[in-house]
Protein backbone atom coordinates (compact mmCIF):
# COMPACT_ATOMS: atom_id res chain seq x y z
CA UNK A 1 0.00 0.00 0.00
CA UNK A 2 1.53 3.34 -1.37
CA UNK A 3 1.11 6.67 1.23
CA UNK A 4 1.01 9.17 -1.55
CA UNK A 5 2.10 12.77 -1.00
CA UNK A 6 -0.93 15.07 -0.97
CA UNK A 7 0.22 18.39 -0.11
CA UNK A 8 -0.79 19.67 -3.45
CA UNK A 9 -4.49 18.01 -2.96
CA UNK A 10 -5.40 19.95 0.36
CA UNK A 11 -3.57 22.83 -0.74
CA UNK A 12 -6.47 22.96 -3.91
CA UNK A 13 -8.81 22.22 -1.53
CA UNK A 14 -8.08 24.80 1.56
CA UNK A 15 -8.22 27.41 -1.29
CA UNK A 16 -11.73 26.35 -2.43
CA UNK A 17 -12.85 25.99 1.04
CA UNK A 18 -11.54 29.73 1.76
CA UNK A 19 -12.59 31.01 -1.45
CA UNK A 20 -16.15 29.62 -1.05
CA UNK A 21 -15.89 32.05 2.38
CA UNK A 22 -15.42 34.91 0.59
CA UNK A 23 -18.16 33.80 -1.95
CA UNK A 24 -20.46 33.65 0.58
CA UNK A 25 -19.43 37.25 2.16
CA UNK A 26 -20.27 38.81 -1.59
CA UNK A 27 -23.83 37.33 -1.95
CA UNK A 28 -24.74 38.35 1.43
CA UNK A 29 -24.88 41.73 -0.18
CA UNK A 30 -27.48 43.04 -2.00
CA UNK A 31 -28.32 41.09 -5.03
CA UNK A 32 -27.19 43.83 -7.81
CA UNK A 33 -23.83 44.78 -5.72
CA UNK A 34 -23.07 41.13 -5.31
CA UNK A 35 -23.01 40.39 -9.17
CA UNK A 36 -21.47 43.66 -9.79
CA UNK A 37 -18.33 42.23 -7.76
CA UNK A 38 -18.30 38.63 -9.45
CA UNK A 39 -18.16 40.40 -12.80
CA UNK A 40 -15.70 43.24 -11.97
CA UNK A 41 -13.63 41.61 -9.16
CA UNK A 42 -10.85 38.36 -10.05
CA UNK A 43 -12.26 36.22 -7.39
CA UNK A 44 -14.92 34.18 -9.11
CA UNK A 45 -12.80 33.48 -12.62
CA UNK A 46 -9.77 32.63 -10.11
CA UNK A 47 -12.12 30.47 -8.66
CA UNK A 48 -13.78 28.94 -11.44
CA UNK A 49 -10.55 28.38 -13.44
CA UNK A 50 -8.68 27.01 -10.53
CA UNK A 51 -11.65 24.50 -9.91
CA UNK A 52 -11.88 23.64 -13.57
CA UNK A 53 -8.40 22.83 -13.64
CA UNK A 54 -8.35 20.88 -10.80
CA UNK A 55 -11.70 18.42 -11.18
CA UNK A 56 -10.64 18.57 -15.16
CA UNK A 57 -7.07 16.72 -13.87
CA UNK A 58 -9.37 13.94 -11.96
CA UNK A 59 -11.87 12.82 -14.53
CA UNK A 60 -9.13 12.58 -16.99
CA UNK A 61 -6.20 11.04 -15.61
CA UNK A 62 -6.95 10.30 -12.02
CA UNK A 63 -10.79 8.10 -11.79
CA UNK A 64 -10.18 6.31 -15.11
CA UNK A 65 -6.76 4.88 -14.21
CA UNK A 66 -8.69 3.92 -10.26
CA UNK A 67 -11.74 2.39 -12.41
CA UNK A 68 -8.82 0.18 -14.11
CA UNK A 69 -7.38 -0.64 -10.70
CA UNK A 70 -10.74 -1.54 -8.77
CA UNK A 71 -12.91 -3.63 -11.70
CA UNK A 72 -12.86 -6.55 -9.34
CA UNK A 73 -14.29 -4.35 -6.42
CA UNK A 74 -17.86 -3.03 -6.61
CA UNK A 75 -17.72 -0.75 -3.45
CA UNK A 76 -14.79 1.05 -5.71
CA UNK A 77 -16.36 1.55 -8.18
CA UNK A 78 -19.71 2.47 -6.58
CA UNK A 79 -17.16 5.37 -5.09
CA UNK A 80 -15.89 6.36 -8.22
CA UNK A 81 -19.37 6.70 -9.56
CA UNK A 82 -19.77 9.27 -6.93
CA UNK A 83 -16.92 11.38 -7.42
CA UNK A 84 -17.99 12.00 -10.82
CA UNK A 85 -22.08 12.30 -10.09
CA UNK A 86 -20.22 15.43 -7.40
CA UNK A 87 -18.13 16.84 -10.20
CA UNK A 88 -21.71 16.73 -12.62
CA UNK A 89 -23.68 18.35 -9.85
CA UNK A 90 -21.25 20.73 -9.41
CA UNK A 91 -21.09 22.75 -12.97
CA UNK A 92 -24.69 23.16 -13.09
CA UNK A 93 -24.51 25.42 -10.23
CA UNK A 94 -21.53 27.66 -11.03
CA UNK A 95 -23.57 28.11 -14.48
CA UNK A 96 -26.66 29.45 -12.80
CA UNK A 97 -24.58 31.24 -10.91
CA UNK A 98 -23.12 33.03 -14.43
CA UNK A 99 -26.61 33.12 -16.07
CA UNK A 100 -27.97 35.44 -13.52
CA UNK A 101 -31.58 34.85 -13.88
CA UNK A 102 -31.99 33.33 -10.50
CA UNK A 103 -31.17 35.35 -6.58
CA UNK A 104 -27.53 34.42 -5.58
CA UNK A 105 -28.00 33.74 -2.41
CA UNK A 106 -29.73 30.51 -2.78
CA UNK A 107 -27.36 29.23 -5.91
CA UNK A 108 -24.08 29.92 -3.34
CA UNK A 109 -25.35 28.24 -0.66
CA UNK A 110 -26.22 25.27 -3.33
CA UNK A 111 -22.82 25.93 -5.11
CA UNK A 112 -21.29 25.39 -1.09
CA UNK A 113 -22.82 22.40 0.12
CA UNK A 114 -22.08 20.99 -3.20
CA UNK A 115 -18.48 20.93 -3.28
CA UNK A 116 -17.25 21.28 0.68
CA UNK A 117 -19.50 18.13 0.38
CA UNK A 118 -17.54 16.34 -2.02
CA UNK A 119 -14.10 18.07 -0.96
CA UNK A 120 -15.15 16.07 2.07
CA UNK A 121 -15.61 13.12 0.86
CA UNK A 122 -12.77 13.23 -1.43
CA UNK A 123 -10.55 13.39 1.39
CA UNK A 124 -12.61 10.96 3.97
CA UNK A 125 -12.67 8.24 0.86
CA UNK A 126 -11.08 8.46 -2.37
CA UNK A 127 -7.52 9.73 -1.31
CA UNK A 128 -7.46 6.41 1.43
CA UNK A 129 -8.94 4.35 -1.33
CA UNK A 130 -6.08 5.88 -4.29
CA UNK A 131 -3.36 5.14 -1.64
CA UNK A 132 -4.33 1.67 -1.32
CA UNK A 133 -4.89 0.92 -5.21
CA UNK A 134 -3.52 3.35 -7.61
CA UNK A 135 -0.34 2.42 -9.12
CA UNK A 136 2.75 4.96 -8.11
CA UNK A 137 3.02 5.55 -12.35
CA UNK A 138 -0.85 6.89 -12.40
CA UNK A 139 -0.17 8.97 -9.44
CA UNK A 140 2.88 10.60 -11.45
CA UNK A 141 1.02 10.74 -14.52
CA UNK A 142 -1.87 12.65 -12.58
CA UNK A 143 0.12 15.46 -11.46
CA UNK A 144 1.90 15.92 -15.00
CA UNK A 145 -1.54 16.53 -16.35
CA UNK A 146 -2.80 18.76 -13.60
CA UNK A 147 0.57 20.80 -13.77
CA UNK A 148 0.23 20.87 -17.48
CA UNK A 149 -3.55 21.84 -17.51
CA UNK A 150 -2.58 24.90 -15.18
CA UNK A 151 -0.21 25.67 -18.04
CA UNK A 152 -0.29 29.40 -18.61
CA UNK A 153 -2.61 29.98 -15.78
CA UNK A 154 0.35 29.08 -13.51
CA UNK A 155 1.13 32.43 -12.80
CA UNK A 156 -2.30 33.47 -11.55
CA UNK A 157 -3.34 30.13 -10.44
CA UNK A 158 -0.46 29.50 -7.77
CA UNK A 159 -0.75 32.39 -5.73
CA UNK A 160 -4.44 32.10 -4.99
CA UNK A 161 -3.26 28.81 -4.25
CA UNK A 162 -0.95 29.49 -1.53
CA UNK A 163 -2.89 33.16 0.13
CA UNK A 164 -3.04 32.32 3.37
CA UNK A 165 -1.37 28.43 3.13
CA UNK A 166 0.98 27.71 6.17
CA UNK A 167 4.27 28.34 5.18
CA UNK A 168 5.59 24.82 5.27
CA UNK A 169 3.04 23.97 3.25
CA UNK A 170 3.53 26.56 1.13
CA UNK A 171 7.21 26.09 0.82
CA UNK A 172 6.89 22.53 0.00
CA UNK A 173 4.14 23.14 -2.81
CA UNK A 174 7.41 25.86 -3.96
CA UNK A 175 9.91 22.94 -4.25
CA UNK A 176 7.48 21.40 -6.93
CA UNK A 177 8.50 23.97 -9.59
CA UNK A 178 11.73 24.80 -11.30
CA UNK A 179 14.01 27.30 -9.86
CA UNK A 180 12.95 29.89 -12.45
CA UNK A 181 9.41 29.49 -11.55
CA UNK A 182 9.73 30.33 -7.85
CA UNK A 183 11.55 33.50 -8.77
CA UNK A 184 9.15 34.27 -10.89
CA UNK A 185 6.73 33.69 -8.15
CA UNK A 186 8.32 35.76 -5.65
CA UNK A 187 9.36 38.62 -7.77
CA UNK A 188 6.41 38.68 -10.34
CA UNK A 189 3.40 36.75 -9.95
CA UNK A 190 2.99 37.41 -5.98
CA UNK A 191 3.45 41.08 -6.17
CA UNK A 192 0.89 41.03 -9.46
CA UNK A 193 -1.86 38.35 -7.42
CA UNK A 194 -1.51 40.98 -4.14
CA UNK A 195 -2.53 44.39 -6.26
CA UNK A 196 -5.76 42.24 -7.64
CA UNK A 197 -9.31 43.31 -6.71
CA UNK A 198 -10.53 39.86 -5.77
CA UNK A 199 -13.80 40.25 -4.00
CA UNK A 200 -14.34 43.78 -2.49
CA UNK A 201 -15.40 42.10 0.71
CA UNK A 202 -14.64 44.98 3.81
């Protein structure tokens, strides 16, 4: 049984978790102000792109390689249906969210339960589950494609990632990139994330 390293995992997730926070802060407002801030601020598209990126990484190259590993094991695969019913439930509400037809308030609180529900489970059950079954070359391949999906979002993308992370955390998810990357992060993209409006939450 393989004990993976999944700093990078609850790194995603803490941001989601915090982000989702701040989400809720903005559509306690009044209805017009609230969109006013998702459409003007770089919170929601951080959050949305981040999120897209990261449940993208999974259906591709992490639940298809764990369906391989658990076709003899029907509770497996039972869980595996469930991770990706959570990803399918999940869409639908960031897209009401964007159509703005509907009051916020409601489609947060449904865009919330949602995914702290299935960040929850994630952790409680799949990550035990992929430690016990996934071969260690699926595990690689899996964080190749999530590093390559963040691609040119890297920049933007890591330090939303890391606002607020504890700094051992932090500087362990920093040892991941190249040398020229965490420069580039400290001199550049950290400075550049810091000046952003994100949410307009006082």
């Amino acid at each position: 049984m393989a004990t993976y390293d999944w700093t990078a995992m609850y790194v995603m997730h803490d941001a989601l978790r915090r982000e989702l926070e701040q989400l809720a802060k903005v559509a306690a407002r009044e209805d017009g102000e609230a969109r006013r801030v998702l459409a003007e601020g770089q919170g929601w598209d951080l959050f949305k792109t981040a999120l897209h990126i990261h449940h993208t990484a999974e259906d591709e190259a992490l639940w298809p390689p764990m369906r391989e590993a658990l076709a003899d094991r029907p509770d497996g695969l039972a869980l595996m249906d469930a991770m990706e019913a959570e990803h399918a439930a999940i869409d639908p509400a960031i897209e009401a969210i964007d159509a703005g037809t509907e009051p916020l308030g409601p489609l947060v609180d449904r865009l919330a339960t949602a995914l702290t529900g299935h960040l929850r489970h994630e952790e409680e059950a799949a990550l035990p589950l992929i430690d016990e079954t996934l071969p260690p070359e699926h595990f690689a391949n899996f964080g190749q494609v999530h590093g390559a999906k963040l691609g040119p979002n890297g920049p933007r993308v890591i330090p939303w990632l890391l606002d607020g992370a504890d700094p051992e955390l932090a500087a362990k998810m920093l040892a991941f990139l190249p040398e020229q990357a965490r420069t580039a992060y400290e001199t550049v993209w950290r400075p550049a994330y810091a000046s952003l409006d994100l949410w307009n939450v006082t």
